[in-house]
Protein backbone atom coordinates (compact mmCIF):
# COMPACT_ATOMS: atom_id res chain seq x y z
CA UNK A 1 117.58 78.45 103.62
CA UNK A 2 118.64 75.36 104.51
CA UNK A 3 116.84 72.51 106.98
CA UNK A 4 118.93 73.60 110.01
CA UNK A 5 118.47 77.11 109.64
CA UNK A 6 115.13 76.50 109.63
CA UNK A 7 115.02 74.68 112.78
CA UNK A 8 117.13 77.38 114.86
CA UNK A 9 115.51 80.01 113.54
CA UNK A 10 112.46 78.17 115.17
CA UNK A 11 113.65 77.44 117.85
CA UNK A 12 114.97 80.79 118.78
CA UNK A 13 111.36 82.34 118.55
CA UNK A 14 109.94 79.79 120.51
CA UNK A 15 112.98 80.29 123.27
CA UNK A 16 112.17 84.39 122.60
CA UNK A 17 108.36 83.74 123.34
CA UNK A 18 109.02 81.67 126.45
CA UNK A 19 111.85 84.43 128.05
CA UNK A 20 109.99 87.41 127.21
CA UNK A 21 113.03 88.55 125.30
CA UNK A 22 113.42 89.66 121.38
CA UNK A 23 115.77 88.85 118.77
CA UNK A 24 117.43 90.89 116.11
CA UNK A 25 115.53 90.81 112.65
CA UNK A 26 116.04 87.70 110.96
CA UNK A 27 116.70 88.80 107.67
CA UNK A 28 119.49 90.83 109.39
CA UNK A 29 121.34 87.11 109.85
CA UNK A 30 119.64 85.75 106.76
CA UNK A 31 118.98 88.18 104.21
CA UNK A 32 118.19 85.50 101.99
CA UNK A 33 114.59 83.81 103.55
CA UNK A 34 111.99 83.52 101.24
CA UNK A 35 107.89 83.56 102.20
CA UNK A 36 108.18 79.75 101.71
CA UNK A 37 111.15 79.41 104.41
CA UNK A 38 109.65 81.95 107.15
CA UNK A 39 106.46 79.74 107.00
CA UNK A 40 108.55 76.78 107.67
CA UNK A 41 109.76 78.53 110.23
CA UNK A 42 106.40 79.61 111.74
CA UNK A 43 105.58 75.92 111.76
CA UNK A 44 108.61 75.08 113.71
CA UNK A 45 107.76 77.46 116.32
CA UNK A 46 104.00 76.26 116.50
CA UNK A 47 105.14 73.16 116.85
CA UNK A 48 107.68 73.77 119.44
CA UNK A 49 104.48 75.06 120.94
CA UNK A 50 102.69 72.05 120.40
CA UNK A 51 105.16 69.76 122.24
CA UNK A 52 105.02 72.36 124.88
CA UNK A 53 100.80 70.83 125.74
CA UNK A 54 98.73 73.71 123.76
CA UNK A 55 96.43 72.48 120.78
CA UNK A 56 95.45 74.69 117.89
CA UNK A 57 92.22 76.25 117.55
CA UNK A 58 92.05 78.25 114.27
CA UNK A 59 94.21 80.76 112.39
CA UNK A 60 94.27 84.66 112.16
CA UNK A 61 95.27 86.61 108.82
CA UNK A 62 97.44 89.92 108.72
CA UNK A 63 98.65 92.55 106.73
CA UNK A 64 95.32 93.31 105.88
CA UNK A 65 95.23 96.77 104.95
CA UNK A 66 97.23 98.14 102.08
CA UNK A 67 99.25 101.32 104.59
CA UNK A 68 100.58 98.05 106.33
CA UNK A 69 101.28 95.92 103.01
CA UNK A 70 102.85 98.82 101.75
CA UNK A 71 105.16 99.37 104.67
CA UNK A 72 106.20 95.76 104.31
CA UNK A 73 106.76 95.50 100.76
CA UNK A 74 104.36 92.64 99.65
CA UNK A 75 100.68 93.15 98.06
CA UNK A 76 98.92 90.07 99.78
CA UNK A 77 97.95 89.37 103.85
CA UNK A 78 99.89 86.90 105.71
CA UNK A 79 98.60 84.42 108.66
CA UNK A 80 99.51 82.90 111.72
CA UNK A 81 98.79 79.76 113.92
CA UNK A 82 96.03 80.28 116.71
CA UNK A 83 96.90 78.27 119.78
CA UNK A 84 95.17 77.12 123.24
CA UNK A 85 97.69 78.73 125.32
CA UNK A 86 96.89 82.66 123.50
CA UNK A 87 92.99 82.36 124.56
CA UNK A 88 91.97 84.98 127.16
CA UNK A 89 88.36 86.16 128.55
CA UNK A 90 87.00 89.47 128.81
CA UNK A 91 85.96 88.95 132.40
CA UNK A 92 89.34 88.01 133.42
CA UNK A 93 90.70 90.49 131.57
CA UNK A 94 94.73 90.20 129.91
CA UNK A 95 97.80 89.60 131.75
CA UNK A 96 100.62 91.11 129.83
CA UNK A 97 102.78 89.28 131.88
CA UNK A 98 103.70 86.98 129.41
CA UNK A 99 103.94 89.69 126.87
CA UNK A 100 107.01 91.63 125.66
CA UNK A 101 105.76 94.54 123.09
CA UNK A 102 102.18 94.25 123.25
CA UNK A 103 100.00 96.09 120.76
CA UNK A 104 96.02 96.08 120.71
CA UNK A 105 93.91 95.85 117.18
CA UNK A 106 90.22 95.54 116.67
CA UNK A 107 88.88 93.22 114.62
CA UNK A 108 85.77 90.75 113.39
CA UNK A 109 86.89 86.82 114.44
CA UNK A 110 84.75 84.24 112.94
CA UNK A 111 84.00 80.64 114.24
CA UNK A 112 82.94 78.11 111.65
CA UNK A 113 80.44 75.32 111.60
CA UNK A 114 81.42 73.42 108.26
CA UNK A 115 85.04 72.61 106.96
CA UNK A 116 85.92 74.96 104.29
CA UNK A 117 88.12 73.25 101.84
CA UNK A 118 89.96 75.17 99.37
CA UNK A 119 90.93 76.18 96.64
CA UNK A 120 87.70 77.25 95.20
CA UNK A 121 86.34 78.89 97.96
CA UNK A 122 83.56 81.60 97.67
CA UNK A 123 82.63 84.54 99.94
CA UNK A 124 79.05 82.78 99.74
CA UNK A 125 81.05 79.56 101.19
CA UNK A 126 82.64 81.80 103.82
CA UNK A 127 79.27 82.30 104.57
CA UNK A 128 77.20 79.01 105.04
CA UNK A 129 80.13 77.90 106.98
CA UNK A 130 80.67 80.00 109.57
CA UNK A 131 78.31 79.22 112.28
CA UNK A 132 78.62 82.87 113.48
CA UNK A 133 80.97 86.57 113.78
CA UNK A 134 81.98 88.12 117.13
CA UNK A 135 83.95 91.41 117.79
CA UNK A 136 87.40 90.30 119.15
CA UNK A 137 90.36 92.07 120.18
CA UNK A 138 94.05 90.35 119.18
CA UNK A 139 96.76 91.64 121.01
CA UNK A 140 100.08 91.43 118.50
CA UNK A 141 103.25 90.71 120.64
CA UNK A 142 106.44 90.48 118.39
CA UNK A 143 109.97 88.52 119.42
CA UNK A 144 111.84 90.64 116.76
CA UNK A 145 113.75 93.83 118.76
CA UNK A 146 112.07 96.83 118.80
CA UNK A 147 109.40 95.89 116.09
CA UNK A 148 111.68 96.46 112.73
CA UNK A 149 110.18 93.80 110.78
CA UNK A 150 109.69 93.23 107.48
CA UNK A 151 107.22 90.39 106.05
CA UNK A 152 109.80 87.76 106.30
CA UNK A 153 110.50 88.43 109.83
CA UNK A 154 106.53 88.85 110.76
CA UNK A 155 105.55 85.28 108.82
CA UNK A 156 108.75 83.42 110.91
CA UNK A 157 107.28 84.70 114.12
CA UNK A 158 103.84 83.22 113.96
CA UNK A 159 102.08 86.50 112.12
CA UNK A 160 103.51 88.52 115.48
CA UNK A 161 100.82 86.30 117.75
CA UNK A 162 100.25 86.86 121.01
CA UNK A 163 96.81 86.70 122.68
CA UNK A 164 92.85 87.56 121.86
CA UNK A 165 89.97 87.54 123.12
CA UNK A 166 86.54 87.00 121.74
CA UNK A 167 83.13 89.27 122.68
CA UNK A 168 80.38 87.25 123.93
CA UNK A 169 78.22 89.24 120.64
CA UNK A 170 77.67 86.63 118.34
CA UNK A 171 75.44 86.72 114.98
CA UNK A 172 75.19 85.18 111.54
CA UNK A 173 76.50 86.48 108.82
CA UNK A 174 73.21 85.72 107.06
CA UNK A 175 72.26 88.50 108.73
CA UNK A 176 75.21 90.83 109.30
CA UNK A 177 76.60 92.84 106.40
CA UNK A 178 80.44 92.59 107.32
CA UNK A 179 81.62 95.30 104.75
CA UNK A 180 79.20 97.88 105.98
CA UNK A 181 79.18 97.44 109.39
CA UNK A 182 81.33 100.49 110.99
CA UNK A 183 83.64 99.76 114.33
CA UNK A 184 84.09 102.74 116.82
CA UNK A 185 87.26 101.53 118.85
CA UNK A 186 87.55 103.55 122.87
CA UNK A 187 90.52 103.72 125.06
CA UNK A 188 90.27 104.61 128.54
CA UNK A 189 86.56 106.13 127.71
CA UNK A 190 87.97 108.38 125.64
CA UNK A 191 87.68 107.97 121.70
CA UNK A 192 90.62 106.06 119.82
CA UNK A 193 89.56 105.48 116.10
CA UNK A 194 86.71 104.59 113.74
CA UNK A 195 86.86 102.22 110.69
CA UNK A 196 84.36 100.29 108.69
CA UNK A 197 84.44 96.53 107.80
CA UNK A 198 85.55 97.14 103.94
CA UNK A 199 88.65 98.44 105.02
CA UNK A 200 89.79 94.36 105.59
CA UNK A 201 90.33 93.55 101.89
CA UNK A 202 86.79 95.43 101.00
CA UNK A 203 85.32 92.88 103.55
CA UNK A 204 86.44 90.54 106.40
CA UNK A 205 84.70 87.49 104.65
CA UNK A 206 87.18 88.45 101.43
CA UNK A 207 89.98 87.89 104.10
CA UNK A 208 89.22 84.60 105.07
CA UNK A 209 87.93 83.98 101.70
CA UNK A 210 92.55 84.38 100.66
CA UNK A 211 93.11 82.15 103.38
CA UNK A 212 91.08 79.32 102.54
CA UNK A 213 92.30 79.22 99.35
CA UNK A 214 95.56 79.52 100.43
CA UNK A 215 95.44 76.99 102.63
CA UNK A 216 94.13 74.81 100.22
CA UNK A 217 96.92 74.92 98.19
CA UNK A 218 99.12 74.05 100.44
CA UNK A 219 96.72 71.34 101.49
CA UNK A 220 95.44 72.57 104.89
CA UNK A 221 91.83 72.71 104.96
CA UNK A 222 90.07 74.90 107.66
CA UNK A 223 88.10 72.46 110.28
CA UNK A 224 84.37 73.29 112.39
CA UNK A 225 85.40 74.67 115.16
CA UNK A 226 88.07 76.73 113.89
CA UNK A 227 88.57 80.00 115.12
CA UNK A 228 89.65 82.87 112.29
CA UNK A 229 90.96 86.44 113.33
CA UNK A 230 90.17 88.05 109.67
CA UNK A 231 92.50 91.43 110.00
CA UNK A 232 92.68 94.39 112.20
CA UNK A 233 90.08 97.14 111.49
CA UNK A 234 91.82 99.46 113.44
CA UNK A 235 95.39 101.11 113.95
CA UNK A 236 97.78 99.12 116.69
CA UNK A 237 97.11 100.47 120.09
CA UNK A 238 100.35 100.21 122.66
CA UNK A 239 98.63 98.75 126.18
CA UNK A 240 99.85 99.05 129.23
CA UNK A 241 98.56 97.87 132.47
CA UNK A 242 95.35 99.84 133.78
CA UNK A 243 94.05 100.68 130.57
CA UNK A 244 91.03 99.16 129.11
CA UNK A 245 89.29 99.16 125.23
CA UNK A 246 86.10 98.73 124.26
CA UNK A 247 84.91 98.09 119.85
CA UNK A 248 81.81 98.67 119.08
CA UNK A 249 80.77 96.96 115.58
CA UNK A 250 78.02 98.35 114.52
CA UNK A 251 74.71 95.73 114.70
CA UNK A 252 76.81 93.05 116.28
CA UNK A 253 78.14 94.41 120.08
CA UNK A 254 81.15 95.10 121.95
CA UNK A 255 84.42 93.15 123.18
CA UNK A 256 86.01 94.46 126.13
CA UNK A 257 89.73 94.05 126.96
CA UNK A 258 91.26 94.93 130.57
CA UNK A 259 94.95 95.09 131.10
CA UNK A 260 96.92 94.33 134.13
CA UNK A 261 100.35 93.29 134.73
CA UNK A 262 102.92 94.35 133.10
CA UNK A 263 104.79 93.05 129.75
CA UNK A 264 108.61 92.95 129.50
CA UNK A 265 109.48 95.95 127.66
């Protein structure tokens, strides 16, 4: 693609994500984007984003599971760009009033203590450096019509980010098997779906294990601080206002997400 396709195509997701509206697939318009150009896209957007007042705050990975690879047509996750303005709380619950097709997945986010510089990373360095893991919900939102994307489209449009929230459970991974742990996932009191931990690239910490060294080679390192979504752990939930989840990871706790409002399609 060339610079100034780049740019629109930026631009339009960013104008998508602001007017609750979607776009047609960009590899309808553009059949030719490459993984390389829909990142550069992605970073357009974020930084449209950026300009906008929000600051970053970590990253989340995707296409985690190999049904969803497979659907997509590539053999490897993807990420996205966390941001201030896509924090939410469980006790205020989520507004999907700035939301246009909002879906729910459970998942393990981890907060680190220590940079983590790749390449060369190790799950044991995934380890010492996270200061601690907390069951989190991330609610997916995508700006392409009707959802028909394919990896291209999903990497343009930030990894299909929209908001999260974190559970106030927090523990060590020195003392938390991630792999093992099993997640029971409720919706409405009623249950939804079970999963374990090793269905995230045979563990979460393998997930953010990729990213670090992925990052690394393209010269990003991962900061303290740093918030990291490693990969849904269960299937996409469609949320409307009213309804409430709760995940349960086993020998960690719960996150809780509420729902009001009501998102644009």
């Amino acid at each position: 693609m060339q610079a100034d396709q780049i740019t629109t195509c930026g631009d339009e997701l960013f104008d998508a994500w602001r007017e609750r509206r979607t776009l047609s697939p960009l590899l309808e318009r553009f059949p030719d984007i490459r993984i390389e150009d829909a990142y550069q896209i992605q970073s357009r957007y974020v930084a449209r984003r950026l300009q906008a007042g929000e600051t970053l705050l970590g990253k989340k990975i995707g296409v985690t599971s190999r049904p969803v690879q497979e659907m997509l047509g590539v053999f490897e996750p993807d990420f996205g760009q966390l941001t201030s303005g896509m924090v939410c709380s469980e006790s205020d619950g989520i507004s999907l009033d700035g939301l246009i097709q909002p879906r729910a997945e459970a998942e393990l986010a981890f907060v680190l203590e220590r940079d983590l510089v790749g390449p060369g990373i190790t799950a044991t360095d995934v380890i010492r450096a996270t200061a601690f893991v907390s069951p989190c919900f991330e609610i997916v939102d995508s700006r392409i019509r009707d959802w028909k994307i394919r990896i291209q489209d999903t990497v343009a449009d930030n990894a299909s980010c929209g908001v999260f929230v974190l559970g106030e459970a927090r523990m060590s991974l020195k003392k938390f098997d991630a792999a093992l742990a099993g997640m029971v996932l409720q919706r409405n009191g009623s249950l939804h779906s079970t999963s374990v931990g090793a269905a995230v690239q045979g563990s979460p910490v393998n997930a953010v294990v990729w990213l670090a060294n992925t990052l690394g080679r393209l010269g990003l390192p991962f900061r303290a601080g740093e918030v990291i979504l490693s990969g849904s752990q269960s299937p996409l939930v469609a949320v409307t206002g009213g309804d409430e989840l709760v995940c349960t990871i086993g020998g960690l706790g719960t996150c809780r997400a509420r729902f009001h409002g009501k998102a644009a399609l």
